[in-house]
C-alpha atoms as a PDB file:
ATOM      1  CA  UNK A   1      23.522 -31.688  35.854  1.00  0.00           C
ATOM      2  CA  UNK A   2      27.315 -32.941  36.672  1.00  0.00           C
ATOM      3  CA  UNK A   3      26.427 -36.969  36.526  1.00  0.00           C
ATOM      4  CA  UNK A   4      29.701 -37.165  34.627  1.00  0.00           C
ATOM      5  CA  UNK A   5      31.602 -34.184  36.107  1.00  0.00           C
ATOM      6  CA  UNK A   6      35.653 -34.528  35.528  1.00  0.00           C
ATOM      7  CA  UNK A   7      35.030 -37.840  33.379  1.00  0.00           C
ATOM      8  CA  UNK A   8      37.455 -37.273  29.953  1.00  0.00           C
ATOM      9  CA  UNK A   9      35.291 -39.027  26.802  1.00  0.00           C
ATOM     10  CA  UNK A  10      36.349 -40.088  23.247  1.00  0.00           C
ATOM     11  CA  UNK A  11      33.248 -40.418  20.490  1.00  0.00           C
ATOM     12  CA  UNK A  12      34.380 -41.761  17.409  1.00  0.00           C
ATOM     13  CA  UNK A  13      31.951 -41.243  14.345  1.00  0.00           C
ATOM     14  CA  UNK A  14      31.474 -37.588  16.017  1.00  0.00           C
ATOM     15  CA  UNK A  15      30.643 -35.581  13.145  1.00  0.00           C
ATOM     16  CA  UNK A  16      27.166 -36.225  13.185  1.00  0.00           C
ATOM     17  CA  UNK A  17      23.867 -38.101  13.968  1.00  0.00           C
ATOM     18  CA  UNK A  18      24.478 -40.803  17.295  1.00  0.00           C
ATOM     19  CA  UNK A  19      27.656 -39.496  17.786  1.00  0.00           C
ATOM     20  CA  UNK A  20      27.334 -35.911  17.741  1.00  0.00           C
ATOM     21  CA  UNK A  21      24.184 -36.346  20.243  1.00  0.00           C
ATOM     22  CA  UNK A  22      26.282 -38.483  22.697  1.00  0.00           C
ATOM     23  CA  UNK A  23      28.502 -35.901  22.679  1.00  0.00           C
ATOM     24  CA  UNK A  24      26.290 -33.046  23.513  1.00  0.00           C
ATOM     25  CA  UNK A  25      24.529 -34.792  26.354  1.00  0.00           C
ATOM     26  CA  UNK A  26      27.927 -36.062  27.766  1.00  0.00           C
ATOM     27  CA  UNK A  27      28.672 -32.426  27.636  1.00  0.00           C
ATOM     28  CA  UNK A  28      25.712 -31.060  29.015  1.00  0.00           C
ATOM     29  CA  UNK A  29      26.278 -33.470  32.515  1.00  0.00           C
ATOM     30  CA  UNK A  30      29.825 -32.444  32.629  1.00  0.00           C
ATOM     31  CA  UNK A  31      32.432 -34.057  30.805  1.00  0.00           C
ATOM     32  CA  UNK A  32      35.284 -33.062  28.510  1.00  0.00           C
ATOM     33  CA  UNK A  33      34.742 -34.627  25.098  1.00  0.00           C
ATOM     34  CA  UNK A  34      36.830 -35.430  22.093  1.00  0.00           C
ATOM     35  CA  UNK A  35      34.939 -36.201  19.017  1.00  0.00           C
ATOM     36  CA  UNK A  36      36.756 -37.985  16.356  1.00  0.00           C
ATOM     37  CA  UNK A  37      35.780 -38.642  12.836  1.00  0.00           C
ATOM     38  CA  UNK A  38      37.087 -38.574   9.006  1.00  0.00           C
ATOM     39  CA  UNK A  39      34.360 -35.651   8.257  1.00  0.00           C
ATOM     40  CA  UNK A  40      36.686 -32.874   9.296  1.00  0.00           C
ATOM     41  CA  UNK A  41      34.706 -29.719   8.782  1.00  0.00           C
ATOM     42  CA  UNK A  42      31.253 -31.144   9.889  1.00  0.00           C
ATOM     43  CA  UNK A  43      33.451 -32.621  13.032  1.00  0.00           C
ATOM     44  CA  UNK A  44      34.528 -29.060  13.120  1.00  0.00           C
ATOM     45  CA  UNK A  45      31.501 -27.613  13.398  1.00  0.00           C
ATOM     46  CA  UNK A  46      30.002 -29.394  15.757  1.00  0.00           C
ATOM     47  CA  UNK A  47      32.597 -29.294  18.390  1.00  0.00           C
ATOM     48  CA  UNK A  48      32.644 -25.158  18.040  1.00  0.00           C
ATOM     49  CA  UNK A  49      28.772 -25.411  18.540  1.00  0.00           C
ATOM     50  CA  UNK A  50      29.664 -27.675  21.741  1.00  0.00           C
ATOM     51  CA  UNK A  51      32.020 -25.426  23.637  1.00  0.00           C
ATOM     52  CA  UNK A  52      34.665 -25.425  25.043  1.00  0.00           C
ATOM     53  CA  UNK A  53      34.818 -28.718  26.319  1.00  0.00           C
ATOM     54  CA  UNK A  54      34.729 -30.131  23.070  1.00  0.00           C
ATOM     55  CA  UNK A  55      37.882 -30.677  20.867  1.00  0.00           C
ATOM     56  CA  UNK A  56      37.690 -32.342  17.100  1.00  0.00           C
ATOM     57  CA  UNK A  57      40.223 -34.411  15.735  1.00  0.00           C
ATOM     58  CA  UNK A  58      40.813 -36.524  12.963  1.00  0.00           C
ATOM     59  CA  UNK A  59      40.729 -40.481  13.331  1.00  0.00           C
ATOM     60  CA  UNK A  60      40.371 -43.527  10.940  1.00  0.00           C
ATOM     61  CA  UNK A  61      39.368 -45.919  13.684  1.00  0.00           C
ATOM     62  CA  UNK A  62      41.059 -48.423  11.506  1.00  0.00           C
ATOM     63  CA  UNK A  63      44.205 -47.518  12.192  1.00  0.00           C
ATOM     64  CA  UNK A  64      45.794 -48.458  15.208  1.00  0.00           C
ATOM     65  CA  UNK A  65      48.489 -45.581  14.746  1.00  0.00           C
ATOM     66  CA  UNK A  66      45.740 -42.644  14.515  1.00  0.00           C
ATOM     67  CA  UNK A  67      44.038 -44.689  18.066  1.00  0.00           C
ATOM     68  CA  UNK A  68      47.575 -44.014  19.849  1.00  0.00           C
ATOM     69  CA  UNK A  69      47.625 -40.402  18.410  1.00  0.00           C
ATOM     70  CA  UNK A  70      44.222 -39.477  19.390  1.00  0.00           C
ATOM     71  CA  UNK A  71      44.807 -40.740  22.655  1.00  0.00           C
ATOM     72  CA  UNK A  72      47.714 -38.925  23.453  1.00  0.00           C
ATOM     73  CA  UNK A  73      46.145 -36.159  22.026  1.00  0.00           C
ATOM     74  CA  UNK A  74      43.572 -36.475  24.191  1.00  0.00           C
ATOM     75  CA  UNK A  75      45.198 -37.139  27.330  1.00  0.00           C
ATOM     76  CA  UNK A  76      47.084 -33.794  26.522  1.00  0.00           C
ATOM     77  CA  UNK A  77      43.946 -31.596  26.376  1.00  0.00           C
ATOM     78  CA  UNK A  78      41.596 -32.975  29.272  1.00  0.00           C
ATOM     79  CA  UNK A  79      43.961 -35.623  30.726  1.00  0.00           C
ATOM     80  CA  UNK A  80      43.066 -39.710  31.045  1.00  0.00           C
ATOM     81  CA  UNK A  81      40.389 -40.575  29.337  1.00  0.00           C
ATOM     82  CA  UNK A  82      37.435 -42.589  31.152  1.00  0.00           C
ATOM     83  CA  UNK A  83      34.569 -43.061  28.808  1.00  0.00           C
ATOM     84  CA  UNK A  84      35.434 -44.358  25.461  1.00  0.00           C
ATOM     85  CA  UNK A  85      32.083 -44.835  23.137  1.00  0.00           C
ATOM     86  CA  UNK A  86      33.161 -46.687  19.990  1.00  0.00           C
ATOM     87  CA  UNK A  87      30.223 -45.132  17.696  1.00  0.00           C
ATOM     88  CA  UNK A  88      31.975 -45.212  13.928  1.00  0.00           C
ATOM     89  CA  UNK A  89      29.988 -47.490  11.803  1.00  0.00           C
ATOM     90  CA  UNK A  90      29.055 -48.224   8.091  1.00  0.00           C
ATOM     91  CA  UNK A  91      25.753 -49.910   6.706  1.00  0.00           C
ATOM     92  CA  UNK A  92      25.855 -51.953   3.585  1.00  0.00           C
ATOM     93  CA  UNK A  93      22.807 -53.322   2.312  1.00  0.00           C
ATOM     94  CA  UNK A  94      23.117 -55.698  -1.225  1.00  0.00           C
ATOM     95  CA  UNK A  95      22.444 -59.420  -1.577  1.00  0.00           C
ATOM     96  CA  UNK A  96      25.337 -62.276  -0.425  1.00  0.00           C
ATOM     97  CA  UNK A  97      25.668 -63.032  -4.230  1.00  0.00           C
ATOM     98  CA  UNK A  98      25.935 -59.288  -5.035  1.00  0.00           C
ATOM     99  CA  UNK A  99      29.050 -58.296  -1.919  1.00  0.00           C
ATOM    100  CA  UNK A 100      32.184 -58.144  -3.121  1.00  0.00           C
ATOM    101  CA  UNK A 101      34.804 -58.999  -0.699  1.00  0.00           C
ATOM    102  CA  UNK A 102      36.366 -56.126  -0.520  1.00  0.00           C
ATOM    103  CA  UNK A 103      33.307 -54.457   0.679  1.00  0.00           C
ATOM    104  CA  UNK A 104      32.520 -57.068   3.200  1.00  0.00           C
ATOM    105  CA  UNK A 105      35.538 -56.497   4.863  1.00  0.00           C
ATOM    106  CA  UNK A 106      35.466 -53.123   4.481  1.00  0.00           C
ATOM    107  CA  UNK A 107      32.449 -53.071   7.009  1.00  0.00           C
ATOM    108  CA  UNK A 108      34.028 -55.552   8.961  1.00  0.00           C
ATOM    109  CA  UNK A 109      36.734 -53.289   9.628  1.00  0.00           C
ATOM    110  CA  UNK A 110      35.252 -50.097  10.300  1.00  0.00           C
ATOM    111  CA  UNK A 111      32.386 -51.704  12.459  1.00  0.00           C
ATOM    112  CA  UNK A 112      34.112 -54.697  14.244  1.00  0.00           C
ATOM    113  CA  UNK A 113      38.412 -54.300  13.918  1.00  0.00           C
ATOM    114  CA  UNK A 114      37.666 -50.442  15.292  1.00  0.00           C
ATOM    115  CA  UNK A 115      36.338 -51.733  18.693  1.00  0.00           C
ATOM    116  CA  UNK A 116      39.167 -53.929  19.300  1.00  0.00           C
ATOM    117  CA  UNK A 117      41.819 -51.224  18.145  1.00  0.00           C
ATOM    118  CA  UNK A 118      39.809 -48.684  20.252  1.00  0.00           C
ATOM    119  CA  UNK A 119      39.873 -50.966  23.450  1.00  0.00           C
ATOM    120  CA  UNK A 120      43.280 -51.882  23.194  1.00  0.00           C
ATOM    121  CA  UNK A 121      44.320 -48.425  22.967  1.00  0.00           C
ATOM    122  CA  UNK A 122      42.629 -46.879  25.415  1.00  0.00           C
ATOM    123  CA  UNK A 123      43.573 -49.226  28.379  1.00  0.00           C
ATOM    124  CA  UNK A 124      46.732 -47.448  29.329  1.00  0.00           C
ATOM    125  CA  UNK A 125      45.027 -43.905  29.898  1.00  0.00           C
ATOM    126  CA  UNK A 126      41.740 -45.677  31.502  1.00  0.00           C
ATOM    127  CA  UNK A 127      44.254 -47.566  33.963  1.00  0.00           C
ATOM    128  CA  UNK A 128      46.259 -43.939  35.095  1.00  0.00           C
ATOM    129  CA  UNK A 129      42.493 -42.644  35.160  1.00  0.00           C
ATOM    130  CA  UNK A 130      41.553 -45.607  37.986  1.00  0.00           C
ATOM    131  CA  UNK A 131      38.128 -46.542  35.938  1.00  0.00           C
ATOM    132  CA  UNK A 132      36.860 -46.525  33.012  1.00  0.00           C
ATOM    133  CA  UNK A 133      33.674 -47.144  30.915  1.00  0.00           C
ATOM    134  CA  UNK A 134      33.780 -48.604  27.231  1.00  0.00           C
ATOM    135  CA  UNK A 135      30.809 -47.936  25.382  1.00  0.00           C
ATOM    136  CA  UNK A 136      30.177 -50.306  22.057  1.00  0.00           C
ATOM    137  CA  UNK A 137      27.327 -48.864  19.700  1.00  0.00           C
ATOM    138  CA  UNK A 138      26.247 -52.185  18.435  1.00  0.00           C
ATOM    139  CA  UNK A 139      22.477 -52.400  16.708  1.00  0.00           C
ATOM    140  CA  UNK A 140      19.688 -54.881  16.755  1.00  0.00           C
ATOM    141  CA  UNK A 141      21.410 -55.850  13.704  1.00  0.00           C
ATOM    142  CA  UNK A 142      23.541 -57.535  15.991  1.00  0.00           C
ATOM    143  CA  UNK A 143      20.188 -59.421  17.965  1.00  0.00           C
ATOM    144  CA  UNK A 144      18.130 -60.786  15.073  1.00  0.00           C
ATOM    145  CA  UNK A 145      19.345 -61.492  11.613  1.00  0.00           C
ATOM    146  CA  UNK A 146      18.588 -58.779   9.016  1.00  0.00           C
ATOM    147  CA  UNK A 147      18.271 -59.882   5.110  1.00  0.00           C
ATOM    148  CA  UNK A 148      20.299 -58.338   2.832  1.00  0.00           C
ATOM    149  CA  UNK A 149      22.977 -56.661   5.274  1.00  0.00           C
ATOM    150  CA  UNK A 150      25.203 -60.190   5.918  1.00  0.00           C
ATOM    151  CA  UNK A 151      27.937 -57.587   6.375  1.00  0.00           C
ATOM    152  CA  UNK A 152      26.523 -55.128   8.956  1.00  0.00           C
ATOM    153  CA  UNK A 153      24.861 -58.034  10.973  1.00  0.00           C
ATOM    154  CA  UNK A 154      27.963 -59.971  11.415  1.00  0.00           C
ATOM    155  CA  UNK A 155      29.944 -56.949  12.366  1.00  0.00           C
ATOM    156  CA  UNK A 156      27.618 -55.860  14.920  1.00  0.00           C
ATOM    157  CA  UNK A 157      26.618 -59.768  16.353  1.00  0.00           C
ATOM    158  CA  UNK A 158      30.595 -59.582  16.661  1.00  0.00           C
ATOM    159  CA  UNK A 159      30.591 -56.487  18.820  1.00  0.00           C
ATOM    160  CA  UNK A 160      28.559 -58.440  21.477  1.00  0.00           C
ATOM    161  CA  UNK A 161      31.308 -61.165  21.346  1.00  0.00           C
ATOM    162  CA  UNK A 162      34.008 -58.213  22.197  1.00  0.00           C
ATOM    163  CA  UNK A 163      32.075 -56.315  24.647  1.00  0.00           C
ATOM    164  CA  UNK A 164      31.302 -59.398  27.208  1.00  0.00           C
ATOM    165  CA  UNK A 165      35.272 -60.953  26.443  1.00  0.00           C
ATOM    166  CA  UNK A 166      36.933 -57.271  27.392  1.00  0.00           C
ATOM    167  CA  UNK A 167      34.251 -56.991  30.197  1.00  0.00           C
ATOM    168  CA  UNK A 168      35.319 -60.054  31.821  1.00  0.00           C
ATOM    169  CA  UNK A 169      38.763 -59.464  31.219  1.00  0.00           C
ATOM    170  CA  UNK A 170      39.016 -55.772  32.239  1.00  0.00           C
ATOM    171  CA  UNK A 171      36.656 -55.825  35.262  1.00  0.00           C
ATOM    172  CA  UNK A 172      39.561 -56.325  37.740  1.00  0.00           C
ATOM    173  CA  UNK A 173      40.884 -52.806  36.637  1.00  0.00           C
ATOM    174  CA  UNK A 174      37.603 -50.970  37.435  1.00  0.00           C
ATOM    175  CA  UNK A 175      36.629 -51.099  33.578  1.00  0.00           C
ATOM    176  CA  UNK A 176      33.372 -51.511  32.637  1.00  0.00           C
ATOM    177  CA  UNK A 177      32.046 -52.396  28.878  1.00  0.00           C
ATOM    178  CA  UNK A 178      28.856 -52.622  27.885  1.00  0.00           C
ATOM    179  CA  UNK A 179      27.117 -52.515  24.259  1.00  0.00           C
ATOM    180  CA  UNK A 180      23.859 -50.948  23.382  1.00  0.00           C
ATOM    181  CA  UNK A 181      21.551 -51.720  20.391  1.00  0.00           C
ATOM    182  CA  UNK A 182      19.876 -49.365  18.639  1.00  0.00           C
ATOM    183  CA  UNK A 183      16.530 -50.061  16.145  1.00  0.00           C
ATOM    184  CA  UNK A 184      16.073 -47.473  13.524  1.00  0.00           C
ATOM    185  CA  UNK A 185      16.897 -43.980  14.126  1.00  0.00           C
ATOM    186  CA  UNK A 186      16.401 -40.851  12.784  1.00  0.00           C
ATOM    187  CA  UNK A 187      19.752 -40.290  11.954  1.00  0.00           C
ATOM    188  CA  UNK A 188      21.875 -39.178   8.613  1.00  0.00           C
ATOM    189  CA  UNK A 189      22.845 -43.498   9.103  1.00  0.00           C
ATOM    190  CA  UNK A 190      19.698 -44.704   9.380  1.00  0.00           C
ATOM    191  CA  UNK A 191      18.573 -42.203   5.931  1.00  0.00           C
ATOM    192  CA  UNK A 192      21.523 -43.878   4.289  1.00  0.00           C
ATOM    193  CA  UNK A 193      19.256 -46.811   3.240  1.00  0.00           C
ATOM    194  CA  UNK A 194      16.301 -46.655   2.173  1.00  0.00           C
ATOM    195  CA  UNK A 195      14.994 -43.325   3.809  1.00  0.00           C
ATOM    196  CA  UNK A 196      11.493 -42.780   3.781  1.00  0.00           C
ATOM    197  CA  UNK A 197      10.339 -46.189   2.328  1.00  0.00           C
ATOM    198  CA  UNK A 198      12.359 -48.059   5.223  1.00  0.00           C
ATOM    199  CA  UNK A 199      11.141 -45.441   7.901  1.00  0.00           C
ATOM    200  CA  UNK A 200       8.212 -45.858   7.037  1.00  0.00           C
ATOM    201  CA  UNK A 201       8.404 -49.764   7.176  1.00  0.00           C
ATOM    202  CA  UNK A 202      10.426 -49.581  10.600  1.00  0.00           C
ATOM    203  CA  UNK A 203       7.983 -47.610  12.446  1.00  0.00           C
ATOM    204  CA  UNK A 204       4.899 -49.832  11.034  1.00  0.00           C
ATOM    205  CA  UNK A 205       6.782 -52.643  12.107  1.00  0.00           C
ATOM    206  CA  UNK A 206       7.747 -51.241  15.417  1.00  0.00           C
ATOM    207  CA  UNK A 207       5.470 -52.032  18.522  1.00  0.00           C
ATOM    208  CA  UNK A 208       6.150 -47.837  19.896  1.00  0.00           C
ATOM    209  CA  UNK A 209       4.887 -47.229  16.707  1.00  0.00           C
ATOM    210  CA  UNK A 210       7.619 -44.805  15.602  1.00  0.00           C
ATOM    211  CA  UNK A 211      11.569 -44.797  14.452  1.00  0.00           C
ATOM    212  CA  UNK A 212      14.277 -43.677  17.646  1.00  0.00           C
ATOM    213  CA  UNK A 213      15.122 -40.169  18.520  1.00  0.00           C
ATOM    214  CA  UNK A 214      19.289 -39.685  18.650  1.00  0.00           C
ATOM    215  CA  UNK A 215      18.500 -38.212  22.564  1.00  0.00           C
ATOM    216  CA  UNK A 216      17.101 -41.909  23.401  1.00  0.00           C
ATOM    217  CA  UNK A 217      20.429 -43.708  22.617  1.00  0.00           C
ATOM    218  CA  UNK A 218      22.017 -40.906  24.243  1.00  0.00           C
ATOM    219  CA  UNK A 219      20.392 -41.319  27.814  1.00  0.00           C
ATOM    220  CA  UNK A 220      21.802 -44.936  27.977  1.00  0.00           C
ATOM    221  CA  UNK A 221      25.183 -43.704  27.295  1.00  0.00           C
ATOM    222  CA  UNK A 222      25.084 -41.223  29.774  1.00  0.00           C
ATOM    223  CA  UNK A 223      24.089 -43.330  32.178  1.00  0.00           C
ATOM    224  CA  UNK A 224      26.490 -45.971  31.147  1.00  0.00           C
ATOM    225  CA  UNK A 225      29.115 -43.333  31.213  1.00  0.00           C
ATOM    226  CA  UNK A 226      28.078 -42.116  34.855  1.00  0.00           C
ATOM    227  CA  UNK A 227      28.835 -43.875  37.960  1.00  0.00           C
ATOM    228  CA  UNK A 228      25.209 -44.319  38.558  1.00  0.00           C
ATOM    229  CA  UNK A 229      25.831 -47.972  35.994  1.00  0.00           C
ATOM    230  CA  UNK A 230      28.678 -49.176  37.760  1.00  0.00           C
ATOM    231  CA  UNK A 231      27.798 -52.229  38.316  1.00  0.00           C
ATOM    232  CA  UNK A 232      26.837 -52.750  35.107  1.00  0.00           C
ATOM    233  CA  UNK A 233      29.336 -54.431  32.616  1.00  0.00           C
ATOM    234  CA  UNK A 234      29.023 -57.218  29.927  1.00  0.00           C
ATOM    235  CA  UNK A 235      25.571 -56.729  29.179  1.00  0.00           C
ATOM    236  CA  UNK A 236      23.212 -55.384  26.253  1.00  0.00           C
ATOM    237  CA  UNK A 237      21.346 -52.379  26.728  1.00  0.00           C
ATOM    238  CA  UNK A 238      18.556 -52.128  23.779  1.00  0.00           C
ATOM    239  CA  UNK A 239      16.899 -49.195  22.368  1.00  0.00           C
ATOM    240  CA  UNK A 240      15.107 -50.343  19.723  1.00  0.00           C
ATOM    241  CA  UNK A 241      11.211 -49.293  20.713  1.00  0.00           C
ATOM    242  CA  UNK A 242      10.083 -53.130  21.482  1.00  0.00           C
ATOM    243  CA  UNK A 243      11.298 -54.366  18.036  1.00  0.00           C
ATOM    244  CA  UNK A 244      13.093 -57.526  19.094  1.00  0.00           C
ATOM    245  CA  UNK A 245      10.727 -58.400  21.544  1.00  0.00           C
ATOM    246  CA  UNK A 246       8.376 -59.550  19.219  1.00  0.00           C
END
């Protein structure tokens, strides 16, 4: 217990699956969490089942506008915020012939614009705070090529591109980022596809044998949140049950 005692964290996608779980355990070792999301009552819900140490608010992470309000928000609840974990994220699967541009982009912004609005925003409270940890949810997605989800692979291969430029560039302010890469997970995200067919596919073609447990991803970003990773920053943390080491 307490490994991230007084730390002040923002989850975006927070209203369920990943995000909700990061939440929890960030909760559970201590911190004071904001989960954001555009699901307000499930958001809702799950920050009343947290405690109180959790607050709920609103955000389109593609909106730079809605970043500066949750911030300040934020800072006015639990003060400057120190752990920021970018988790909002869409999947798309269809052909190249059969994506429209307007829903390529539309991944690109929720996926790969977000974490660039979201670091840029938070710099000024993680600065007053002395330190602070950013967090990028990436995917394995964005380690191997996937077919049929051009979209979602080159939003999350950008993510790695972001996280190691704002590491480098943010390291002499005590700011760490790191990504991590999940492989199929039992989450509402991962049953967005193809549910039991590609389960069933991504644990056959996984050496553990199985799909990821939400409470897997969520050790890494507690750790990555704690003190006990900081020297840790630009580098790709990968929870994917041996997947992309074959």
């Amino acid at each position: 217990m307490g490994r991230v005692s007084g730390k002040v964290a923002i989850v975006t996608g927070g209203a369920g699956g990943l995000g909700a779980a990061f939440a929890e355990r960030l909760i559970d070792e201590g911190a004071k969490v904001v989960l954001t999301d555009v699901h307000d009552q499930a958001g809702e819900n799950i920050a009343e089942r947290l405690g109180q140490n959790a607050c709920f608010l609103h955000h389109d992470v593609t909106a730079e506008a809605e970043w500066s309000s949750v911030i300040r928000q934020t800072q006015a609840l639990f003060g400057p915020v120190s752990v920021l974990v970018n988790n909002a994220g869409i999947v798309a699967y269809g052909s190249i012939e059969a994506t429209s541009e307007a829903a390529y982009r539309r991944v690109l912004d929720v996926n790969q614009l977000s974490m660039f609005l979201g670091i840029k925003s938070v710099l000024p409270s993680m600065k007053q705070a002395g330190c602070g940890s950013i967090i990028n949810i990436s995917s394995v997605a964005g380690l191997v090529g996937i077919p049929n989800a051009l979209s979602y692979s080159a939003s999350k291969f950008a993510v790695r591109g972001i996280t190691k430029s704002a590491a480098l560039e943010l390291a002499p302010f005590n700011i760490r980022v790191n990504s991590i890469h999940p492989g199929i997970i039992a989450t509402q995200l991962a049953a967005s596809s193809e549910s039991e067919d590609v389960h069933v596919a991504a644990s056959a073609a996984t050496p553990a044998g199985r799909i990821g447990r939400p409470e897997e991803v969520a050790n890494i970003v507690l750790l990555l949140a704690s003190d006990e990773a900081k020297f840790s920053t630009g580098a790709e943390f990968v929870v994917d049950g041996g997947f992309t080491s074959q």
